[in-house]
C-alpha atoms as a PDB file:
ATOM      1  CA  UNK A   1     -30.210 -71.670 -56.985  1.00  0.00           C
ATOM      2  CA  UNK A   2     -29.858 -75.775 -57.604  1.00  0.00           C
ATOM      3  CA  UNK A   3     -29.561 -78.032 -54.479  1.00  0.00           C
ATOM      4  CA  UNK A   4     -26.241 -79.232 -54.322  1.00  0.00           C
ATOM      5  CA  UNK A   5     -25.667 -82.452 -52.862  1.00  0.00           C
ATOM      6  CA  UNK A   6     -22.055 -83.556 -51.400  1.00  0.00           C
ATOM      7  CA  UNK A   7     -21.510 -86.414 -50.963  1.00  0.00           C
ATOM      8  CA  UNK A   8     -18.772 -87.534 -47.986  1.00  0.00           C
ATOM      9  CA  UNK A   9     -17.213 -89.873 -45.926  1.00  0.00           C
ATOM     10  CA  UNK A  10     -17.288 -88.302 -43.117  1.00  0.00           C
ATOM     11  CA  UNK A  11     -19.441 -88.030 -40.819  1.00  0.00           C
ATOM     12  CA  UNK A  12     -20.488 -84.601 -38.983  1.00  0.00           C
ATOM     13  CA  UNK A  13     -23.455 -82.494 -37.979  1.00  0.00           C
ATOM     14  CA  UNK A  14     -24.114 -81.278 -41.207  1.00  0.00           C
ATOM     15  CA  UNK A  15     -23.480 -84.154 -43.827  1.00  0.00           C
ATOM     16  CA  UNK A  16     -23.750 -88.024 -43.525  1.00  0.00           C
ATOM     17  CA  UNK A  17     -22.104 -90.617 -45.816  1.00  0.00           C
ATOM     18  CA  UNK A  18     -25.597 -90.336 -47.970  1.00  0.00           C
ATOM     19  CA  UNK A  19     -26.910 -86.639 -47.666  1.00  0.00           C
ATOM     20  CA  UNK A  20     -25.912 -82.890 -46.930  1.00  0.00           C
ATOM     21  CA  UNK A  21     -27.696 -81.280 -44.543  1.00  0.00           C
ATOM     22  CA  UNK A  22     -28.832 -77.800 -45.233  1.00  0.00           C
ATOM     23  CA  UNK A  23     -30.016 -75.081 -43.117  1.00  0.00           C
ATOM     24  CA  UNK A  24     -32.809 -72.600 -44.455  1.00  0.00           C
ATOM     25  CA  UNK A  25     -30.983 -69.169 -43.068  1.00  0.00           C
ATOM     26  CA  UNK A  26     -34.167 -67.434 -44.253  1.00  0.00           C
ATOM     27  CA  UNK A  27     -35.232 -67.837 -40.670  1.00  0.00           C
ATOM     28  CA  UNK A  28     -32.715 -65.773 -39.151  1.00  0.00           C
ATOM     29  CA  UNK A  29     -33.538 -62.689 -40.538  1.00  0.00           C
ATOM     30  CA  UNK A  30     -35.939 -59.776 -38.626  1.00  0.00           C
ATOM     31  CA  UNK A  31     -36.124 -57.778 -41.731  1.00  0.00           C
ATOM     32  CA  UNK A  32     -37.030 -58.896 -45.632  1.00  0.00           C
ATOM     33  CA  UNK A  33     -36.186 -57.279 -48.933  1.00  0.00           C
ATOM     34  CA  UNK A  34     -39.099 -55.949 -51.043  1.00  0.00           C
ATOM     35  CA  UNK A  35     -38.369 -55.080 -54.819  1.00  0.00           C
ATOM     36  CA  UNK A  36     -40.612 -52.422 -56.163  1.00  0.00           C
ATOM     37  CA  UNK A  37     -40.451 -53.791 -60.119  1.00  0.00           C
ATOM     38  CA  UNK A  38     -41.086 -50.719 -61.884  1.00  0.00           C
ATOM     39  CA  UNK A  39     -38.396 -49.163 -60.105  1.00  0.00           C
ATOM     40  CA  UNK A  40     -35.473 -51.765 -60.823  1.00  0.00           C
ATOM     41  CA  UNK A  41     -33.238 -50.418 -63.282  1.00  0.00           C
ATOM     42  CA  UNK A  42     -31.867 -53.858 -63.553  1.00  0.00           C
ATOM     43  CA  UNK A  43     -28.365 -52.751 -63.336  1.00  0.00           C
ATOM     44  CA  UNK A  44     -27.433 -55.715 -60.885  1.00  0.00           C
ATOM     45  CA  UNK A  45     -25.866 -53.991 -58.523  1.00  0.00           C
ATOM     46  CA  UNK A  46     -28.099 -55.434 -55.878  1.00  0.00           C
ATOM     47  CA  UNK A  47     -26.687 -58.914 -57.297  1.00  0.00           C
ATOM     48  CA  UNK A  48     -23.147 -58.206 -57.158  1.00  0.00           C
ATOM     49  CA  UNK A  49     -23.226 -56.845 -53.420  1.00  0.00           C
ATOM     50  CA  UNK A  50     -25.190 -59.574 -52.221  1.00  0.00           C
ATOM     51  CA  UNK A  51     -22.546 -61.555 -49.683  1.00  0.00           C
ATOM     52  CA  UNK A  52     -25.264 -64.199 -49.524  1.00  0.00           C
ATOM     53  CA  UNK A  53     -25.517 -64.716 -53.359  1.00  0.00           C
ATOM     54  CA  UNK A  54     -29.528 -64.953 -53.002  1.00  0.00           C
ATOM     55  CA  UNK A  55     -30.332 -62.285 -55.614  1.00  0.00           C
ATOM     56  CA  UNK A  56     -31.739 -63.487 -58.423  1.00  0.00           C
ATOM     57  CA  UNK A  57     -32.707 -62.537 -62.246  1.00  0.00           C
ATOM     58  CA  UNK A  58     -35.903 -62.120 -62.488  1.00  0.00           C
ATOM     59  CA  UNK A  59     -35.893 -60.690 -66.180  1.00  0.00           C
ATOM     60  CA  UNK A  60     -36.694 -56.832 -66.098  1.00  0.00           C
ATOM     61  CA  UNK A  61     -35.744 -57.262 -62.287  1.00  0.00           C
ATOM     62  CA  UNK A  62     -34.079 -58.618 -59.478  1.00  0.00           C
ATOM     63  CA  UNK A  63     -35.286 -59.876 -56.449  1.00  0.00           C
ATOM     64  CA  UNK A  64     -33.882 -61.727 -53.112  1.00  0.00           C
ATOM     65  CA  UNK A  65     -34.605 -65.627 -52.761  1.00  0.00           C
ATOM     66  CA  UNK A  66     -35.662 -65.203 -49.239  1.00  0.00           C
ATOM     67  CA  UNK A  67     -35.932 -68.646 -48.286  1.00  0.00           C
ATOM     68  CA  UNK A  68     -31.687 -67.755 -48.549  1.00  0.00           C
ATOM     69  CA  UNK A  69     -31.387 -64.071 -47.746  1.00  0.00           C
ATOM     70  CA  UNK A  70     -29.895 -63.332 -44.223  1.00  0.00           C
ATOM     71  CA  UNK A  71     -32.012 -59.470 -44.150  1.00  0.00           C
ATOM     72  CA  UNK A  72     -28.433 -57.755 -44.391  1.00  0.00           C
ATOM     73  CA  UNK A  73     -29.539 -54.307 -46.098  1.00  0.00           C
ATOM     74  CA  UNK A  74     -26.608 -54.577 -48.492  1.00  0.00           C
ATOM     75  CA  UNK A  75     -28.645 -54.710 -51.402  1.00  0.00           C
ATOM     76  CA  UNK A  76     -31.560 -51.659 -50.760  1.00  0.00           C
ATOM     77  CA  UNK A  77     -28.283 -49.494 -49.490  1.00  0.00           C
ATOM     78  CA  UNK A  78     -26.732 -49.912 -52.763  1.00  0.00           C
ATOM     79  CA  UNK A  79     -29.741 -49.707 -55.127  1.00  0.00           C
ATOM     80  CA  UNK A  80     -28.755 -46.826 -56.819  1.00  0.00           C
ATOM     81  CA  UNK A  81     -33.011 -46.305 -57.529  1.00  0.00           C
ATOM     82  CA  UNK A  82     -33.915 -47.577 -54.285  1.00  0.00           C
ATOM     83  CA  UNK A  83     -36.057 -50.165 -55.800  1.00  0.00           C
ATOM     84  CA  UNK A  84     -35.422 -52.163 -52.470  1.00  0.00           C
ATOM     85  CA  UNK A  85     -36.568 -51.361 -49.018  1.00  0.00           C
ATOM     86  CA  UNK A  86     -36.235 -53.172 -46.275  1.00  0.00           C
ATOM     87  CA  UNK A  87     -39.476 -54.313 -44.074  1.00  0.00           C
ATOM     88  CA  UNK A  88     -40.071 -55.977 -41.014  1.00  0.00           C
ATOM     89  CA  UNK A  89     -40.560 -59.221 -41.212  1.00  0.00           C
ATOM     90  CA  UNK A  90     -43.666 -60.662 -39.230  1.00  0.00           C
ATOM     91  CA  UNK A  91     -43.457 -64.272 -37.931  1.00  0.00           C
ATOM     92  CA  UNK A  92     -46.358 -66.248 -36.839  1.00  0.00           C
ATOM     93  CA  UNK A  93     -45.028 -69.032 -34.778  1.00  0.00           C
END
């Protein structure tokens, strides 16, 4: 996924006159996608349920951009292989 950058007029929280804020909502999730590769059927399914469009071509696979992916589930509940399970994510502040 490129970095997009807006630019405004307005000021707010989020965007300045030069430069768009962005927020890394990789840090709000308590559980991670793993893909096992020689599972994936690469049928994209995983990439068209994905509300938070972080799925991403890998070639003979797909596989979450986590510093983007929420930890919804969506994507291992759909796998129709069940390529992707869904682990606990560890943080070491």
């Amino acid at each position: 996924m490129a970095n997009i950058k807006y630019k405004s007029k307005y000021e707010s929280p989020w965007a300045s006159p030069e430069k768009l804020y962005t927020i890394n909502t990789g840090d709000w999730r308590y559980q991670r996608p793993v893909t096992k590769k020689t599972k994936c059927g690469h049928c994209a399914t995983c990439y068209i349920f994905c509300p938070a469009d972080c799925i991403t071509d890998k070639g003979g696979y797909y596989e979450a951009d986590l510093a983007t992916c929420k930890g919804c589930g969506i994507c291992a509940r759909e796998c129709p292989t069940k390529a992707i399970t869904m682990i606990r994510e560890v943080r070491e502040d």
